[in-house]
Each structure stands twice: as structure tokens, then as C-alpha cells.
N, C-alpha and C. Protein backbone atom coordinates (compact mmCIF):
# COMPACT_ATOMS: atom_id res chain seq x y z
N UNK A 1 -2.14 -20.05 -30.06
CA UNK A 1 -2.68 -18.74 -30.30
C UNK A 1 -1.83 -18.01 -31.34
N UNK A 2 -2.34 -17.07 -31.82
CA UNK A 2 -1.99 -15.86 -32.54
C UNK A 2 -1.61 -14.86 -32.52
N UNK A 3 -1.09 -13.50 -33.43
CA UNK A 3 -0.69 -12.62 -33.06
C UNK A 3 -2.48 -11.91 -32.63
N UNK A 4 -3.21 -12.62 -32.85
CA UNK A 4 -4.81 -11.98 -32.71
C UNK A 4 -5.10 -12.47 -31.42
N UNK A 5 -4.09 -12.61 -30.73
CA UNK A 5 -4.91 -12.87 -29.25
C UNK A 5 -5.60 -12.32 -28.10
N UNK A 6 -6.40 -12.79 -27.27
CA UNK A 6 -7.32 -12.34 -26.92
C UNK A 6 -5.85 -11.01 -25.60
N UNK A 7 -6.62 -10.02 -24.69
CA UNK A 7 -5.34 -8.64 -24.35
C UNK A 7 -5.10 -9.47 -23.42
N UNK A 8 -6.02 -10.40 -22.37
CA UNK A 8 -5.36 -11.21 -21.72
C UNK A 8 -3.65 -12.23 -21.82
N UNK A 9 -4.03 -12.87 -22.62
CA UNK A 9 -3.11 -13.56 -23.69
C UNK A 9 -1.65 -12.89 -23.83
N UNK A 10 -1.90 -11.37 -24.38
CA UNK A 10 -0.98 -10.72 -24.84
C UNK A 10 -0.19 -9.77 -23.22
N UNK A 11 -1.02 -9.88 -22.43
CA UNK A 11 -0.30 -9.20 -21.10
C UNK A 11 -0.09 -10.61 -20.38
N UNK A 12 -0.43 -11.73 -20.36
CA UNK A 12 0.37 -12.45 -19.66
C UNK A 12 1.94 -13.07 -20.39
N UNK A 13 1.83 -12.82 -21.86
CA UNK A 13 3.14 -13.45 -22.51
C UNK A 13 3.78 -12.21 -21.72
N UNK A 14 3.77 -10.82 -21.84
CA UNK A 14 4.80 -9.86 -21.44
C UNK A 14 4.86 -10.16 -20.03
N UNK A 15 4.27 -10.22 -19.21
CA UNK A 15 4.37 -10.50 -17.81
C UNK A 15 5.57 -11.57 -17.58
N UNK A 16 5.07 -12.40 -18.18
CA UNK A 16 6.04 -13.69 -18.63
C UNK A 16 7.54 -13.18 -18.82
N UNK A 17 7.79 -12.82 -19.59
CA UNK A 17 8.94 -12.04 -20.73
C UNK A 17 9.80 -11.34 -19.76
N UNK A 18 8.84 -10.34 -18.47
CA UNK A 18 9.38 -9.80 -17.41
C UNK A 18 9.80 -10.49 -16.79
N UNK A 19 9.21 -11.62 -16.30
CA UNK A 19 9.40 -12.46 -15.16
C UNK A 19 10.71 -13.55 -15.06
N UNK A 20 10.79 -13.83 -16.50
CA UNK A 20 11.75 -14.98 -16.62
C UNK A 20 13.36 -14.48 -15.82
N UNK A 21 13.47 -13.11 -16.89
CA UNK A 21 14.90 -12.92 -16.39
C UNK A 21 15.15 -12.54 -15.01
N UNK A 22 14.28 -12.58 -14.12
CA UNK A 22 13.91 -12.18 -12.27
C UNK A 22 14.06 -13.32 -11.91
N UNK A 23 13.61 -14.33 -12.28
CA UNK A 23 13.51 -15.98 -11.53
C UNK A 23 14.95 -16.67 -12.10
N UNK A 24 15.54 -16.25 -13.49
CA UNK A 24 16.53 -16.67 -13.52
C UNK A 24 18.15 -17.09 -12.86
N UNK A 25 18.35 -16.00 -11.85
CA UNK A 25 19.27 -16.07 -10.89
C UNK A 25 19.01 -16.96 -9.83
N UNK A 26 17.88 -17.28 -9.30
CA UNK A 26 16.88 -17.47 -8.59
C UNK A 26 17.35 -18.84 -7.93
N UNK A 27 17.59 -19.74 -7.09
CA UNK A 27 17.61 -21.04 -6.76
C UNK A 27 16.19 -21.41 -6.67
N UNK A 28 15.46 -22.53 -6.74
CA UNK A 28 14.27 -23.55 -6.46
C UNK A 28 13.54 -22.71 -5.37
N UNK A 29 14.39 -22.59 -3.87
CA UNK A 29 13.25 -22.16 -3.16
C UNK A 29 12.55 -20.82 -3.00
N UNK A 30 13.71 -19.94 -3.56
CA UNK A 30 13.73 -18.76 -3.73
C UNK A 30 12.31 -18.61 -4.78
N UNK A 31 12.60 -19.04 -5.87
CA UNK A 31 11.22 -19.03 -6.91
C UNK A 31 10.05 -19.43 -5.83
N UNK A 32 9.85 -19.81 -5.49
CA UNK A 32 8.96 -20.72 -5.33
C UNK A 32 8.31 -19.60 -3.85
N UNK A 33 9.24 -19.07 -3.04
CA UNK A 33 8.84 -17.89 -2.47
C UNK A 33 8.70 -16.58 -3.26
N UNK A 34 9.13 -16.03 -4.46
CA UNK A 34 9.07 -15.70 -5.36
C UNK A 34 7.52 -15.22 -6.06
N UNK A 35 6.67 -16.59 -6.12
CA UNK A 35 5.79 -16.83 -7.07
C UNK A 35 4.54 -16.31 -5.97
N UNK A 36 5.04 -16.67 -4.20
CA UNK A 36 3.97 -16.43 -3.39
C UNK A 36 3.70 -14.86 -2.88
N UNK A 37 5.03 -14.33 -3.11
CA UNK A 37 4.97 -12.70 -2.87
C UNK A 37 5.04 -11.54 -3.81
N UNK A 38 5.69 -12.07 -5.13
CA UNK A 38 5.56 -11.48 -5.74
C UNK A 38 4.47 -10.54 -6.33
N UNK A 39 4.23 -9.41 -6.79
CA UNK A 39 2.96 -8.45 -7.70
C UNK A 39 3.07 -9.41 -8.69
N UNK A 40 4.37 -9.66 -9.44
CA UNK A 40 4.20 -10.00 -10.80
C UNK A 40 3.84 -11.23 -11.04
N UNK A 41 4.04 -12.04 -10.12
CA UNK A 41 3.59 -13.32 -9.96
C UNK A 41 2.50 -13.17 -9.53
N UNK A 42 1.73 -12.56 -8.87
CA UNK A 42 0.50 -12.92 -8.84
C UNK A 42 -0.22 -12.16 -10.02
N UNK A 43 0.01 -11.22 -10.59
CA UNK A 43 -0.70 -10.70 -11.83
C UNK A 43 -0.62 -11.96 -13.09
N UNK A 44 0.20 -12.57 -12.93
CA UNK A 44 0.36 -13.78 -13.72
C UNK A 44 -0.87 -15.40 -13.57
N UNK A 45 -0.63 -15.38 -12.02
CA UNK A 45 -1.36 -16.53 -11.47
C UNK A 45 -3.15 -15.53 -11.81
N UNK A 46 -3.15 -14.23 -11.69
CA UNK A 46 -4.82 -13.93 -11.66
C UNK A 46 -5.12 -14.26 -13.27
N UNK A 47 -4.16 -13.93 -13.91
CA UNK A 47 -4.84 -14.18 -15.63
C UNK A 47 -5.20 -15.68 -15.48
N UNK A 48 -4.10 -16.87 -15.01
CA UNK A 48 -4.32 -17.87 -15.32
C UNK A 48 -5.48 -18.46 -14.72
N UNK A 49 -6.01 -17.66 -13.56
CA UNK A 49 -7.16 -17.63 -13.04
C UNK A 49 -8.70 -17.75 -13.75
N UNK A 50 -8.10 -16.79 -14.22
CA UNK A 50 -9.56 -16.19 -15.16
C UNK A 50 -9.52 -17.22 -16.66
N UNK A 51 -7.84 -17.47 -17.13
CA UNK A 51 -7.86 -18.22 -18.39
C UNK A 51 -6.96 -19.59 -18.65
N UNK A 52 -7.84 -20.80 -17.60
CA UNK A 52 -6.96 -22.10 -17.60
C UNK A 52 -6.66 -22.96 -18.89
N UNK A 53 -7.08 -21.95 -19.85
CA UNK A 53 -7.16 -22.72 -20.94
C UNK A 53 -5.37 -22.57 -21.95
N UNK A 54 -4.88 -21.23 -20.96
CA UNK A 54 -3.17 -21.04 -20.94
C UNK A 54 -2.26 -22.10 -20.48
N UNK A 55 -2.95 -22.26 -19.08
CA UNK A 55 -1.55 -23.01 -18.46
C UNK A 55 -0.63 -23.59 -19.42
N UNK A 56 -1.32 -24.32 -20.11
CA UNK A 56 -0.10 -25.65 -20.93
C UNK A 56 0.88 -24.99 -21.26
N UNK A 57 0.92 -24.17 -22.06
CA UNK A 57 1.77 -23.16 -22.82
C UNK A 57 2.45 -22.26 -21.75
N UNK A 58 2.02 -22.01 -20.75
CA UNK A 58 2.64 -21.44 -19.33
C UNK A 58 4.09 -22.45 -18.90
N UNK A 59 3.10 -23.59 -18.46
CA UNK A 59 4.22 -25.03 -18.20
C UNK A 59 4.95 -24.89 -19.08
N UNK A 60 4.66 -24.65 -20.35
CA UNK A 60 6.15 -24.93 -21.04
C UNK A 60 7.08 -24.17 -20.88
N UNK A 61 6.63 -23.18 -20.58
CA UNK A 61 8.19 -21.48 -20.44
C UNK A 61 8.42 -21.97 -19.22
N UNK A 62 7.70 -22.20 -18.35
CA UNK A 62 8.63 -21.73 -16.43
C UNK A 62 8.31 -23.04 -15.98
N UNK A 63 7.74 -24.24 -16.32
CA UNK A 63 7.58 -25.44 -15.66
C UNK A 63 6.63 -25.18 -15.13
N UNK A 64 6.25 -25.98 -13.75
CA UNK A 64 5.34 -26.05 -12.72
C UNK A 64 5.23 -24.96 -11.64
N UNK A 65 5.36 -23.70 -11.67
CA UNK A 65 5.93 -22.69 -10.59
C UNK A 65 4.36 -22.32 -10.03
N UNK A 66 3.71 -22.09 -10.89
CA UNK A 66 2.11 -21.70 -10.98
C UNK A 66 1.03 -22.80 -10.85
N UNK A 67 0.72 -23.10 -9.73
CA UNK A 67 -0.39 -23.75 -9.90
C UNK A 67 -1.80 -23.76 -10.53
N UNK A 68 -1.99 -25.05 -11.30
CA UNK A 68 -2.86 -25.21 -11.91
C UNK A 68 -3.72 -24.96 -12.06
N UNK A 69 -4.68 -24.25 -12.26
CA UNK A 69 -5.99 -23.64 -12.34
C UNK A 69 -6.88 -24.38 -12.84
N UNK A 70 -8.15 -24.64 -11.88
CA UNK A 70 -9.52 -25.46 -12.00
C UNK A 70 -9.83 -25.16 -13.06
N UNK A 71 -10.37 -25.86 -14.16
CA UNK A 71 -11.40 -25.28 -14.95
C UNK A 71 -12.80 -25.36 -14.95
């Protein structure tokens, strides 16, 4: 994508951007409870909801934390 991306796109990179330095301290299980309670994690998992055509580019910043979304 582009700097022309669709607002989805552009609020999940910032969501992202927020999120990293929160999970960073973080041990494995902690994230991973993290991703299930979190607001910001789930405002993250609803975009990828609506737009599985992200994930890949998701996987690449945070790994596998977010499950995969059907397309």
C-alpha cells in the first residue's frame, strides 16, 4: 500500500505504532493475554476483520499474535 490508503489501512498502521511499544516489555504469555483483553487489540483484530487482505503485512510487524482472518 500507499501513502493513499484506504482510513482503514491508515488507523490500523497507528493502532499498530501504539501497540508495539505496550507488548514490548511484555513476556509470550502476557501478549497473548494481552491481545484477548485488550481495547487496542481488539480494535486491531476488528479492522483485520473487516480487511484480511492486511494480515501479511500485520505478520510481519508483531508475528502471529492476531489470528488469521477468513477471507
Amino acid at each position: 500500500m500507499n501513502a493513499n490508503e484506504h482510513p482503514d489501512y491508515v488507523e490500523l498502521t497507528r493502532l499498530l505504532a501504539e501497540a508495539k511499544p505496550l507488548m514490548a516489555p511484555m513476556f509470550p504469555d502476557q501478549v497473548k493475554k494481552w491481545v484477548v483483553d485488550s481495547p487496542l487489540a481488539q480494535e486491531i483484530s476488528t479492522i483485520l476483520v473487516k480487511h484480511p487482505e492486511y494480515y501479511d503485512e500485520i505478520y510481519a510487524h508483531v508475528g502471529g499474535l492476531f489470528p488469521r482472518p477468513k477471507s
